[in-house]
C-alpha atoms as a PDB file:
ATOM      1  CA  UNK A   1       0.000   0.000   0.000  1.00  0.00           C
ATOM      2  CA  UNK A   2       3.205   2.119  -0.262  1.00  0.00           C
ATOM      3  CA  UNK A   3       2.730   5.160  -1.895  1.00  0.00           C
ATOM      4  CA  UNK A   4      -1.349   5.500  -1.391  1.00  0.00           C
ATOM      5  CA  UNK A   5      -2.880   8.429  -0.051  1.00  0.00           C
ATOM      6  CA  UNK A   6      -5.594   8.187   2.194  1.00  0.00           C
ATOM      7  CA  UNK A   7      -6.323  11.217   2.733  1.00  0.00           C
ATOM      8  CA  UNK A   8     -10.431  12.046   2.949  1.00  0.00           C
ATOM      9  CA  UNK A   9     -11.336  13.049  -0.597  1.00  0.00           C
ATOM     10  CA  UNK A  10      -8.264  12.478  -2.429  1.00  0.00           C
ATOM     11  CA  UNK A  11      -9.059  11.052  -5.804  1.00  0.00           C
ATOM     12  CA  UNK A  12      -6.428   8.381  -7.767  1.00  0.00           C
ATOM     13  CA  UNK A  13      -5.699  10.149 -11.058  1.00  0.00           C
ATOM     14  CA  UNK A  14      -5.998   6.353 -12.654  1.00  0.00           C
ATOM     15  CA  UNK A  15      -9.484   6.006 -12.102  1.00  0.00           C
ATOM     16  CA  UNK A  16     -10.514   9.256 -13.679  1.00  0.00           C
ATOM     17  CA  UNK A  17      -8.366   9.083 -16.397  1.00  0.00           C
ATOM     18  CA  UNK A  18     -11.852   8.132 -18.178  1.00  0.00           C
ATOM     19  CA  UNK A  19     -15.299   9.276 -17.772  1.00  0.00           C
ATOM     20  CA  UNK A  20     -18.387   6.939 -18.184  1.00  0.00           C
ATOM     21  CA  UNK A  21     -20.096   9.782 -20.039  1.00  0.00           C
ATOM     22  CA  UNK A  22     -17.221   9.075 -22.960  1.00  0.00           C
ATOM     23  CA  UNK A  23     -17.184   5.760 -22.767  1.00  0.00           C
ATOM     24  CA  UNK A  24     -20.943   5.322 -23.287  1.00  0.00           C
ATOM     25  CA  UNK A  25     -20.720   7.820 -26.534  1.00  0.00           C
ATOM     26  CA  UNK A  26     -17.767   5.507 -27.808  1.00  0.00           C
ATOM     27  CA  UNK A  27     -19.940   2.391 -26.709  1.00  0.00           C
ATOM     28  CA  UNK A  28     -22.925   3.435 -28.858  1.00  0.00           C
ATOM     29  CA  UNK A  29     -20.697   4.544 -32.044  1.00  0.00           C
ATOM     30  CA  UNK A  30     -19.248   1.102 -31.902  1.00  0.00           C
ATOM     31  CA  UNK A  31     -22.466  -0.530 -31.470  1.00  0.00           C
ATOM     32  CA  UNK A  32     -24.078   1.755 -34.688  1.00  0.00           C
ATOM     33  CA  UNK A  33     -20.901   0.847 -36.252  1.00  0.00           C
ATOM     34  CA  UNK A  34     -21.251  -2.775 -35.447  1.00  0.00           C
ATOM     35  CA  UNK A  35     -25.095  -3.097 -36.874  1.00  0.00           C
ATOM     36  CA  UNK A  36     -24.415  -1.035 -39.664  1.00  0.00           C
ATOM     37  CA  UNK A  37     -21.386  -3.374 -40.561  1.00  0.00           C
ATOM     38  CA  UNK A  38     -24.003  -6.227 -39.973  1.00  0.00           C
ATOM     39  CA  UNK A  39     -27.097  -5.123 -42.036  1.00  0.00           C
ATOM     40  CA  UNK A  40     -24.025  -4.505 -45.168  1.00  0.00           C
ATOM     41  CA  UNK A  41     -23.277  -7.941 -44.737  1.00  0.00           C
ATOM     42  CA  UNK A  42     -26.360  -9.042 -44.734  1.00  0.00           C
ATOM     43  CA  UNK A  43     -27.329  -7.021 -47.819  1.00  0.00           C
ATOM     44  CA  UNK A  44     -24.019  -8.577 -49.449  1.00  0.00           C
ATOM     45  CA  UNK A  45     -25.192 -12.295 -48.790  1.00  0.00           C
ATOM     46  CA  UNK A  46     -28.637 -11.806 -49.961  1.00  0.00           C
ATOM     47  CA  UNK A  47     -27.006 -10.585 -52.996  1.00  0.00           C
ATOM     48  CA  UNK A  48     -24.583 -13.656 -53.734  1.00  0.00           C
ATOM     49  CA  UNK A  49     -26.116 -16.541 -52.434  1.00  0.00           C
ATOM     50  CA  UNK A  50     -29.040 -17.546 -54.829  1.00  0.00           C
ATOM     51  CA  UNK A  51     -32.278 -18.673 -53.245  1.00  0.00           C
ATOM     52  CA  UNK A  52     -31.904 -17.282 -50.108  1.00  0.00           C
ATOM     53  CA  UNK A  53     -34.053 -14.411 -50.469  1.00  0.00           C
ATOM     54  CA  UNK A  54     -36.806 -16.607 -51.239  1.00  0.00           C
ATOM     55  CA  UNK A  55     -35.381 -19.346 -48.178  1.00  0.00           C
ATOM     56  CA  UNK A  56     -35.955 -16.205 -46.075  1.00  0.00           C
ATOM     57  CA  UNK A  57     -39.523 -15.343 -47.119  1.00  0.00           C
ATOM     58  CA  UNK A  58     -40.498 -18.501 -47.142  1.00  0.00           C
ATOM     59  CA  UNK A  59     -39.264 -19.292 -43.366  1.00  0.00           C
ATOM     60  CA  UNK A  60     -41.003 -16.200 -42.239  1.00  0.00           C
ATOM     61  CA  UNK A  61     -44.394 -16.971 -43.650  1.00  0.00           C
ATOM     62  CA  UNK A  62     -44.340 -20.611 -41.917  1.00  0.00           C
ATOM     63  CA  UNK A  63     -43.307 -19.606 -38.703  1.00  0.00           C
ATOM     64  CA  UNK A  64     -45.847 -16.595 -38.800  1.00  0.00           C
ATOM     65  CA  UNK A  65     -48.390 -19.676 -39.562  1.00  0.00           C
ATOM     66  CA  UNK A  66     -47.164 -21.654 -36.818  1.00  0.00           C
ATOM     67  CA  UNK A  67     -47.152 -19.044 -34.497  1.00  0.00           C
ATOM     68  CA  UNK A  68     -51.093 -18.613 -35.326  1.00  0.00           C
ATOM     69  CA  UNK A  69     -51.253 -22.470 -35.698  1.00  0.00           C
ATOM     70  CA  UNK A  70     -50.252 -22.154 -31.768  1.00  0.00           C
ATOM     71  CA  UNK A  71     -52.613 -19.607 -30.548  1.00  0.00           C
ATOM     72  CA  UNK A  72     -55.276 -21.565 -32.009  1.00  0.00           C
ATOM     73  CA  UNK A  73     -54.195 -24.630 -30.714  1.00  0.00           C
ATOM     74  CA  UNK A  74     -53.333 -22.963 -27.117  1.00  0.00           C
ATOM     75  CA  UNK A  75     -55.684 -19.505 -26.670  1.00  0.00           C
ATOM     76  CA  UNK A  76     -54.786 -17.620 -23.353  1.00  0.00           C
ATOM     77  CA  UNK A  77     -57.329 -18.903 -20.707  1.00  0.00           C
ATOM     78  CA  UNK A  78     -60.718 -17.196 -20.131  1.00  0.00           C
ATOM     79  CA  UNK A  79     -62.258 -16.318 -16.716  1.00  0.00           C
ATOM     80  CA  UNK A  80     -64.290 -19.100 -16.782  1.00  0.00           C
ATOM     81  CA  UNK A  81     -61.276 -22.175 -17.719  1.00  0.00           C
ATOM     82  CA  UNK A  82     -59.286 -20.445 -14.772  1.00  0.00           C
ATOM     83  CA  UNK A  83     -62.101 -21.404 -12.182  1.00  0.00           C
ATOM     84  CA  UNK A  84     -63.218 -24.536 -13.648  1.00  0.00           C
ATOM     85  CA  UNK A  85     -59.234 -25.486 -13.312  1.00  0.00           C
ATOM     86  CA  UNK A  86     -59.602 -23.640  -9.515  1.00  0.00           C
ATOM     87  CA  UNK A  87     -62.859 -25.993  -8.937  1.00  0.00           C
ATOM     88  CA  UNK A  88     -61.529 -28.799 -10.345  1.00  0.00           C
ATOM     89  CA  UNK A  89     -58.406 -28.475  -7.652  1.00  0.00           C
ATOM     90  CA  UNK A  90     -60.470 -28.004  -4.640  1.00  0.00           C
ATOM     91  CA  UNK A  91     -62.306 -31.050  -5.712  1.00  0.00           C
ATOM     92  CA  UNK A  92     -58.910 -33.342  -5.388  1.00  0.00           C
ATOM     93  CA  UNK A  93     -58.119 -34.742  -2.027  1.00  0.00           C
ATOM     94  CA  UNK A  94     -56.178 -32.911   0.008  1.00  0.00           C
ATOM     95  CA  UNK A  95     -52.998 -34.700  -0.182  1.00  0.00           C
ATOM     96  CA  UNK A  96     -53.491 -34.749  -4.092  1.00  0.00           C
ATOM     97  CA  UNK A  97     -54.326 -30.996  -3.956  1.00  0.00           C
ATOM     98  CA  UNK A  98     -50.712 -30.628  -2.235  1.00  0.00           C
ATOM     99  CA  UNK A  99     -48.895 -31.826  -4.667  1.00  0.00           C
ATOM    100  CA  UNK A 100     -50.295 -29.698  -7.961  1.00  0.00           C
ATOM    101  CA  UNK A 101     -49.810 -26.735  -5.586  1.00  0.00           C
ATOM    102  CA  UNK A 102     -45.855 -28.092  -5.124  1.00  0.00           C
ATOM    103  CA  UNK A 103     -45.690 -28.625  -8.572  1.00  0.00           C
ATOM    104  CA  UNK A 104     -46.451 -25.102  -9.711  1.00  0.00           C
ATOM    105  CA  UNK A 105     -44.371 -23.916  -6.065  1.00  0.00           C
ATOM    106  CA  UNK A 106     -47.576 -22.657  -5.112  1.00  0.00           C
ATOM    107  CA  UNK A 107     -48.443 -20.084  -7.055  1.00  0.00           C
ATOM    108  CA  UNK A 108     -51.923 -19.572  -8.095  1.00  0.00           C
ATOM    109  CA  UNK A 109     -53.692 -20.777 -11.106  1.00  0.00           C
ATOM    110  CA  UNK A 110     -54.812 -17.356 -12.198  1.00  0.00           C
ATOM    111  CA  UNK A 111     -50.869 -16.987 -12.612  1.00  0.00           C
ATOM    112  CA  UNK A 112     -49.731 -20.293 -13.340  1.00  0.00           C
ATOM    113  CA  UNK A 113     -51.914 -21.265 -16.255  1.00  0.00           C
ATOM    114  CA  UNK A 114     -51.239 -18.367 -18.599  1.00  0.00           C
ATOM    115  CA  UNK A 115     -47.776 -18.760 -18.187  1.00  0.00           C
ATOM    116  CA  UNK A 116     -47.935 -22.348 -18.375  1.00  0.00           C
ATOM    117  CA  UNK A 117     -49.800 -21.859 -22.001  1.00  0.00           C
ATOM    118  CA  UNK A 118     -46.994 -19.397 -23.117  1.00  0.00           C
ATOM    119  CA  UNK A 119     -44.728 -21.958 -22.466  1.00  0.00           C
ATOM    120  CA  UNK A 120     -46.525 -24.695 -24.261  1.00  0.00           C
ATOM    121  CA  UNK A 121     -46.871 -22.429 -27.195  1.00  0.00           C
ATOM    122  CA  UNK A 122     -43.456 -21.698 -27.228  1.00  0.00           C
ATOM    123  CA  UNK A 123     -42.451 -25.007 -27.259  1.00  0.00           C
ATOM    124  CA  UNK A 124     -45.135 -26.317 -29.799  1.00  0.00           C
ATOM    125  CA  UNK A 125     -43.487 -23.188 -32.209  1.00  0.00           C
ATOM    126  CA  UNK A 126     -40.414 -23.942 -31.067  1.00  0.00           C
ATOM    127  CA  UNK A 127     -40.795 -28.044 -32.424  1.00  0.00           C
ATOM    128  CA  UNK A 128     -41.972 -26.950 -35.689  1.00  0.00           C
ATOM    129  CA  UNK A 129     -39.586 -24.380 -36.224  1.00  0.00           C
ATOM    130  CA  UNK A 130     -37.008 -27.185 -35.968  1.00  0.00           C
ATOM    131  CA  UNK A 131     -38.837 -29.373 -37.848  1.00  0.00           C
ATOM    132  CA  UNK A 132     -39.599 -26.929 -40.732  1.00  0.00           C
ATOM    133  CA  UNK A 133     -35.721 -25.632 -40.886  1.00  0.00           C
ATOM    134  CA  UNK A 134     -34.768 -29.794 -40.986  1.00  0.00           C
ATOM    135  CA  UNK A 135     -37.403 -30.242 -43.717  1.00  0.00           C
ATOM    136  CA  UNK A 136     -35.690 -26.992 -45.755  1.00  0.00           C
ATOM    137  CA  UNK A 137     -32.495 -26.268 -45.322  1.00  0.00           C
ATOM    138  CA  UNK A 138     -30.485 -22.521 -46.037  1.00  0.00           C
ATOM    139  CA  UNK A 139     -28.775 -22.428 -49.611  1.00  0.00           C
ATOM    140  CA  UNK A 140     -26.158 -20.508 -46.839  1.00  0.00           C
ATOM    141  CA  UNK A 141     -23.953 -23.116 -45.852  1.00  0.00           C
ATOM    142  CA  UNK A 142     -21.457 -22.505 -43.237  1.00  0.00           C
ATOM    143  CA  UNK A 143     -18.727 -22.894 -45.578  1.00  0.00           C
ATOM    144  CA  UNK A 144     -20.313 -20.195 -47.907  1.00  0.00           C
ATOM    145  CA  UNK A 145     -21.198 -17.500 -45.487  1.00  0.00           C
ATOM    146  CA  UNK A 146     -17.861 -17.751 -44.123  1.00  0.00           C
ATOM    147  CA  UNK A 147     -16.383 -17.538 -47.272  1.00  0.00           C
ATOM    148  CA  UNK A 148     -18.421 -14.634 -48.341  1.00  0.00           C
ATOM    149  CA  UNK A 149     -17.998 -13.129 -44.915  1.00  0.00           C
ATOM    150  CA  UNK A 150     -14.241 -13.135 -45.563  1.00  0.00           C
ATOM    151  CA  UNK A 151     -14.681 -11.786 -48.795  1.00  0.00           C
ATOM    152  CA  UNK A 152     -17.144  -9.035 -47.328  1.00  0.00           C
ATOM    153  CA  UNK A 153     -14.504  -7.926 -44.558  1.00  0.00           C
ATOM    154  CA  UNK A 154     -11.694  -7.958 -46.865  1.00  0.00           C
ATOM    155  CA  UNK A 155     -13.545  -5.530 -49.414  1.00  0.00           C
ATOM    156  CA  UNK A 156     -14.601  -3.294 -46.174  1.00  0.00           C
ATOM    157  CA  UNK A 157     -10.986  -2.732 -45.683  1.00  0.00           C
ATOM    158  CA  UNK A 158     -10.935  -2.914 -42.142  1.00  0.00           C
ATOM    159  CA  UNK A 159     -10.357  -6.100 -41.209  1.00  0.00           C
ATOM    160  CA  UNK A 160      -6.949  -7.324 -42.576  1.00  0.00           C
ATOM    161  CA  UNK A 161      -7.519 -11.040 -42.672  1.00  0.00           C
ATOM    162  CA  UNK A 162      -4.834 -13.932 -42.320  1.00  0.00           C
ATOM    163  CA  UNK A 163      -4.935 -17.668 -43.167  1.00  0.00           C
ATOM    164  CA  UNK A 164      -6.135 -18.618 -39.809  1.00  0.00           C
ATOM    165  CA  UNK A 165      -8.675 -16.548 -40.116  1.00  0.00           C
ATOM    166  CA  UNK A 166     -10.013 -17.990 -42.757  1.00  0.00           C
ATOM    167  CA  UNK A 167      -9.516 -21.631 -41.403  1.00  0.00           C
ATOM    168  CA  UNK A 168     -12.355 -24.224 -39.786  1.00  0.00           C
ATOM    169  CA  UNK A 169     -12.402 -24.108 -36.053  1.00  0.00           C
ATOM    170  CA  UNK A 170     -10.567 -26.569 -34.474  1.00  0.00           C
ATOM    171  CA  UNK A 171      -7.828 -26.599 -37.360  1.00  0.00           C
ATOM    172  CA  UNK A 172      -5.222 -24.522 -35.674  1.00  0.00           C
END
């Protein structure tokens, strides 16, 4: 601790050598910098890789149809499910009661079923999603967007790129 003041008040030069106020200007440049550099690339693969415009519009109509597919399936609960599930409850034994209380810790149906439905919708949209992006798969491979990636940064100019860089992870 040589060399510390600790005197009341005195300030370490070190630790105001930067002031958040700066940082958070330079922190939201880099991040508009960041997204524009993003949306560019973006713009540069829809541009080279043939069919994925389409892949794109075509993913976003089906999982806009699942999503509706799930609130069909699943609606939020009305007044009237939430006490029939309350009445139902109160008509279990007690010790039988217990345990769907411990299952949802106890918190009340009013509560629990909604977010129990989210979370079966979710996972329903979730399955399909899977299901539809097995059943069609991206004309982007991995290989190709990191190719074109590489190809995008190197035209940018600010990224000077090396061989390992452009190598497979794991190949170091």
């Amino acid at each position: 601790m040589a060399g510390r003041s600790r005197t009341p008040g005195h300030r370490d030069p070190r630790l105001e050598s930067r002031e958040p106020r700066t940082m958070s200007k330079q922190s939201q440049s880099i991040r508009r910098e960041q997204e524009d550099r993003d949306e560019a690339l973006e713009i540069y693969l829809l541009e080279r890789v043939p069919g994925l415009r389409e892949h794109y519009a075509a993913q976003h109509s089906a999982f806009s149809q699942l999503e509706d597919d799930a609130y069909a399936r699943l609606p939020d609960p009305t007044s009237d499910d939430i006490a029939a599930a309350e009445a139902a409850e109160a008509a279990l034994p007690s010790r039988k009661r217990t345990e769907a209380q411990l299952r949802r810790s106890f918190v009340p149906l009013a509560v629990h079923l909604p977010s129990e439905l989210r979370r079966s919708r979710k996972r329903f949209v979730q399955r399909h999603q899977r299901a539809w992006n097995r059943a069609n798969p991206t004309p982007l491979t991995w290989e190709l967007e990191r190719a074109l990636t590489a190809a995008f940064m190197k035209a940018d100019g600010r990224w000077p790129l090396t061989e390992t860089d452009m190598a497979p992870p794991g190949s170091e």
